[in-house]
N, C-alpha and C. Protein backbone atom coordinates (compact mmCIF):
# COMPACT_ATOMS: atom_id res chain seq x y z
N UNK A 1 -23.46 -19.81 9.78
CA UNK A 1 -24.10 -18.94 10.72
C UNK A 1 -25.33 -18.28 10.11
N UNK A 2 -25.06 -17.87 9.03
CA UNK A 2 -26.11 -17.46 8.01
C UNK A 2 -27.31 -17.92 8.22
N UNK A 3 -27.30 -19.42 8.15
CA UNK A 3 -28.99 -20.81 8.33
C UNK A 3 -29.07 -21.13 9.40
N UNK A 4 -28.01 -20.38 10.20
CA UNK A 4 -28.46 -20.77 11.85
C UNK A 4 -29.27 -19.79 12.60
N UNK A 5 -29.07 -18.14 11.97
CA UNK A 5 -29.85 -17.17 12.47
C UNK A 5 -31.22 -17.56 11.58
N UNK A 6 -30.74 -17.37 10.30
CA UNK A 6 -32.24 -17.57 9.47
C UNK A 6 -33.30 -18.49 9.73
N UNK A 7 -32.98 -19.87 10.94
CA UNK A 7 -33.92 -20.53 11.42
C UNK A 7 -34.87 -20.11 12.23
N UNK A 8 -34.29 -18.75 12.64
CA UNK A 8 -35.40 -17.48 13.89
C UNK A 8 -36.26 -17.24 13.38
N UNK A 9 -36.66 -16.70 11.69
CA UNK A 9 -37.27 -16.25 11.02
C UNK A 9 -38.55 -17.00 11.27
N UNK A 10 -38.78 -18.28 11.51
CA UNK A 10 -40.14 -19.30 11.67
C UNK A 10 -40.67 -19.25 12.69
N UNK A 11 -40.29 -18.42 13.60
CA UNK A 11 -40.40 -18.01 15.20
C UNK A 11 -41.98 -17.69 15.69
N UNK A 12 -42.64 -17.63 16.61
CA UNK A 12 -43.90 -17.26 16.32
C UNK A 12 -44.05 -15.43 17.35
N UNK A 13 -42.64 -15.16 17.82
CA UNK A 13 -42.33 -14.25 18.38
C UNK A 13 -41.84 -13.48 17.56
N UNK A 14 -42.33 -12.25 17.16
CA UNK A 14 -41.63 -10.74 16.60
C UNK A 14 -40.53 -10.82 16.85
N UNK A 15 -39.90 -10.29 17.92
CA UNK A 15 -38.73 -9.86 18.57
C UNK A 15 -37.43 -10.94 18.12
N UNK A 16 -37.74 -12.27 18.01
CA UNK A 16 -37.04 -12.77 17.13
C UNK A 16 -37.03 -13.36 16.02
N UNK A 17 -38.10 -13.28 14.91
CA UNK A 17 -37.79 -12.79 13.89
C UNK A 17 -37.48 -12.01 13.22
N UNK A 18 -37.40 -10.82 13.76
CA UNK A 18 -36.88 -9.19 13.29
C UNK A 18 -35.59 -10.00 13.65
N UNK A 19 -34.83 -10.01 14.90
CA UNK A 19 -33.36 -10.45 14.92
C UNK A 19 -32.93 -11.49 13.77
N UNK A 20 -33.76 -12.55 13.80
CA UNK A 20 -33.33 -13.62 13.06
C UNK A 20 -33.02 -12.67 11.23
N UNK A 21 -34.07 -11.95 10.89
CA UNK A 21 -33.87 -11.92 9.47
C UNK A 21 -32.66 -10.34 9.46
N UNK A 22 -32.50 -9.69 10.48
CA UNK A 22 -31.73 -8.60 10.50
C UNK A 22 -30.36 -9.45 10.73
N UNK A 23 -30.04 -10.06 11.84
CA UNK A 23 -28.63 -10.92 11.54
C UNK A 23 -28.34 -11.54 10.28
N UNK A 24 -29.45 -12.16 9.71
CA UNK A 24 -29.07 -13.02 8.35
C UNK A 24 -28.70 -12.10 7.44
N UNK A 25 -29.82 -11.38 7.40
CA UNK A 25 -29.13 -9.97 6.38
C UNK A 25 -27.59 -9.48 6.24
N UNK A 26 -27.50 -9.76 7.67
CA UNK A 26 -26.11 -8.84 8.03
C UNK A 26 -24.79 -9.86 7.20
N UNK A 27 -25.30 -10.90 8.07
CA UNK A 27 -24.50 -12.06 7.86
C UNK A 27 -23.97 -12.54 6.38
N UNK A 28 -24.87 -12.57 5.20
CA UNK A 28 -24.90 -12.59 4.13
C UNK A 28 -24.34 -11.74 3.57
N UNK A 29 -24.67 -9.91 3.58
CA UNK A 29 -24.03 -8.75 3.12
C UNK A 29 -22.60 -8.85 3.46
N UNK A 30 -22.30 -9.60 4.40
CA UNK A 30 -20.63 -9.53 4.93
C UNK A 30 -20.26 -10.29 4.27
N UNK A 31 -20.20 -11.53 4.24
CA UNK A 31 -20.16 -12.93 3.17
C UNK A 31 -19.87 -12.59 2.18
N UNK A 32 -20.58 -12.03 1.52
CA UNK A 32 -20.53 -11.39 0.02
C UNK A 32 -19.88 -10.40 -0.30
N UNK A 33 -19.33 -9.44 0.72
CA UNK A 33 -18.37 -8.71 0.66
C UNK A 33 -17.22 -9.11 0.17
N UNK A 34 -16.88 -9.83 1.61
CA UNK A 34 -15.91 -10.23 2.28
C UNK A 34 -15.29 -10.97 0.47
N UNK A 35 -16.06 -12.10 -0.03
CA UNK A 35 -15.45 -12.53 -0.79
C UNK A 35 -15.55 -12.06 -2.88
N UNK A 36 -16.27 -11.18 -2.87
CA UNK A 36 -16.25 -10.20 -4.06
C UNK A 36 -15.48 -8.94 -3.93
N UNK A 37 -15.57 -8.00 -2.84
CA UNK A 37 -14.80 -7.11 -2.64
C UNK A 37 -13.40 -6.81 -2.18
N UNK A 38 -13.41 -7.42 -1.22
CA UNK A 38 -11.96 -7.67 -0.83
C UNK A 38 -10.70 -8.19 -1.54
N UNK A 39 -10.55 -9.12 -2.24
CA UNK A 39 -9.64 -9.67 -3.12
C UNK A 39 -9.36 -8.34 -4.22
N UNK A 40 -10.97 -7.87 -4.82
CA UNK A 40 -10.02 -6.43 -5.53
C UNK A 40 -9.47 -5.63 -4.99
N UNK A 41 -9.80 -5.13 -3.78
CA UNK A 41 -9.24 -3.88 -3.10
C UNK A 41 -7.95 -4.19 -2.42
N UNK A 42 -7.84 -5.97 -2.03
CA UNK A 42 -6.40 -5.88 -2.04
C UNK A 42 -5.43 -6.02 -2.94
N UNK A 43 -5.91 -6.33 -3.92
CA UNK A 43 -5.04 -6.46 -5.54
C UNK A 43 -4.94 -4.62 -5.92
N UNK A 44 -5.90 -3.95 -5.38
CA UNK A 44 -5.66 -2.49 -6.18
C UNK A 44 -4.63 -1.83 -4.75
N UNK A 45 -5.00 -2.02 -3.86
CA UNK A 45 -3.93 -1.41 -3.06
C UNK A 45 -2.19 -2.16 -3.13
N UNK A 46 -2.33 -3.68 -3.52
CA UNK A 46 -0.87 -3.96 -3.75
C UNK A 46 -0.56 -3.05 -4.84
N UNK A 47 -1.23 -2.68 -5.73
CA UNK A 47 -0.67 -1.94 -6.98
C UNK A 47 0.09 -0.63 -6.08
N UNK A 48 -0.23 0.29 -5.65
CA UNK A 48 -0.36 1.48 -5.23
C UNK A 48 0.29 1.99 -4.40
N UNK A 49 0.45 1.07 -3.07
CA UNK A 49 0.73 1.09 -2.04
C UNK A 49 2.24 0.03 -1.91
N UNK A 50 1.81 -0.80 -1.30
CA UNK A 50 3.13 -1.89 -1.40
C UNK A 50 3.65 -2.25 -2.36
N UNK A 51 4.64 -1.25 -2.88
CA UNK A 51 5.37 -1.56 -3.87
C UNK A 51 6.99 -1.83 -3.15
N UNK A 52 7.55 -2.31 -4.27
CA UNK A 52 9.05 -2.50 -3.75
C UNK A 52 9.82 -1.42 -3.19
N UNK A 53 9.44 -0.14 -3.96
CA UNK A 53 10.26 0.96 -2.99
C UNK A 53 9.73 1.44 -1.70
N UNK A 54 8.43 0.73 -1.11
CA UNK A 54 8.06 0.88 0.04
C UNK A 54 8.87 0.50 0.94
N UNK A 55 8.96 -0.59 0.53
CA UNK A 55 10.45 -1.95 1.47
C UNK A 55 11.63 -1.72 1.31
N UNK A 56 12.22 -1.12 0.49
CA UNK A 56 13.69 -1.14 -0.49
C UNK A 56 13.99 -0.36 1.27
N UNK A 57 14.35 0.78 1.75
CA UNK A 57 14.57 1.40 3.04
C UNK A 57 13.58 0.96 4.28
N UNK A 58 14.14 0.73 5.50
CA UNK A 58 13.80 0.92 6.46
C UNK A 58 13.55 2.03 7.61
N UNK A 59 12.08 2.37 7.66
CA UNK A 59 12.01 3.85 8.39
C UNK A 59 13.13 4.24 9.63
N UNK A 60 13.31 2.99 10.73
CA UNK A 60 14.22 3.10 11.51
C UNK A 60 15.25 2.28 11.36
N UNK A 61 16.28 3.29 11.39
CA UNK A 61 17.79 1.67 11.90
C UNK A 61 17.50 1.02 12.70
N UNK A 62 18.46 -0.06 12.18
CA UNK A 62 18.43 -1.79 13.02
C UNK A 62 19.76 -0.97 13.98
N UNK A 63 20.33 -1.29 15.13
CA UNK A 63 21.28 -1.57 15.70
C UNK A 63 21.38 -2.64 16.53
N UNK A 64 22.26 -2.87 15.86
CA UNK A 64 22.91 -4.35 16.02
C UNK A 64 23.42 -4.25 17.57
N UNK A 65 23.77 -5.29 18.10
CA UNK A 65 24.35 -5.79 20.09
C UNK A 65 25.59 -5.00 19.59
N UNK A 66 26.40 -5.55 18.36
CA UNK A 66 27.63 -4.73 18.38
C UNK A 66 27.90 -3.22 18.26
N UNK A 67 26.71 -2.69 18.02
CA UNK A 67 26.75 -1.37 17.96
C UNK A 67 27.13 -0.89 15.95
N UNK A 68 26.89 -1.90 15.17
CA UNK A 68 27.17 -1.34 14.36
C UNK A 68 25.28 -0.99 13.30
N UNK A 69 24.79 -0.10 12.88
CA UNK A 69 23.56 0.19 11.75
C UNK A 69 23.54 -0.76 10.61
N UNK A 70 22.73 -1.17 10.36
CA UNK A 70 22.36 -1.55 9.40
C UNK A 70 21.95 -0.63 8.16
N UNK A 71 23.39 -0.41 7.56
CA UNK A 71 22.83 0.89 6.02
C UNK A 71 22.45 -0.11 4.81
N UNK A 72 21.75 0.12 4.26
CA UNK A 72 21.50 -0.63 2.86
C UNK A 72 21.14 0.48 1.62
């Protein structure tokens, strides 16, 4: 999508070359996010956050058809 907006840029119209190089911009900054940033921030929030005693309890009981809770 990136070289598909960035083909606007050769445009002989303003209005879409400003779009063309402002989408690419966009397009790229996300890209590059998406795959430098993200993988750490979800590796630092598994640290932190989802740990095993997050899961170990369930906020609400299960009840079962038979009427009996699920305690663990």
């Amino acid at each position: 999508m990136f070289f598909g907006f960035s083909t606007f840029t050769i445009s002989s119209f303003g209005g879409t070359v400003a779009l063309g190089a402002l989408v690419s911009a966009t397009l790229l900054f996300a890209m590059l996010s998406n795959l430098l940033l993200l993988p750490s921030m979800l590796l630092s929030l598994e640290r932190s956050i989802a740990n095993e005693r997050t899961f170990k309890k369930l906020p609400i009981p299960i009840i079962h058809k038979d009427g009996d809770d699920e305690q663990e």
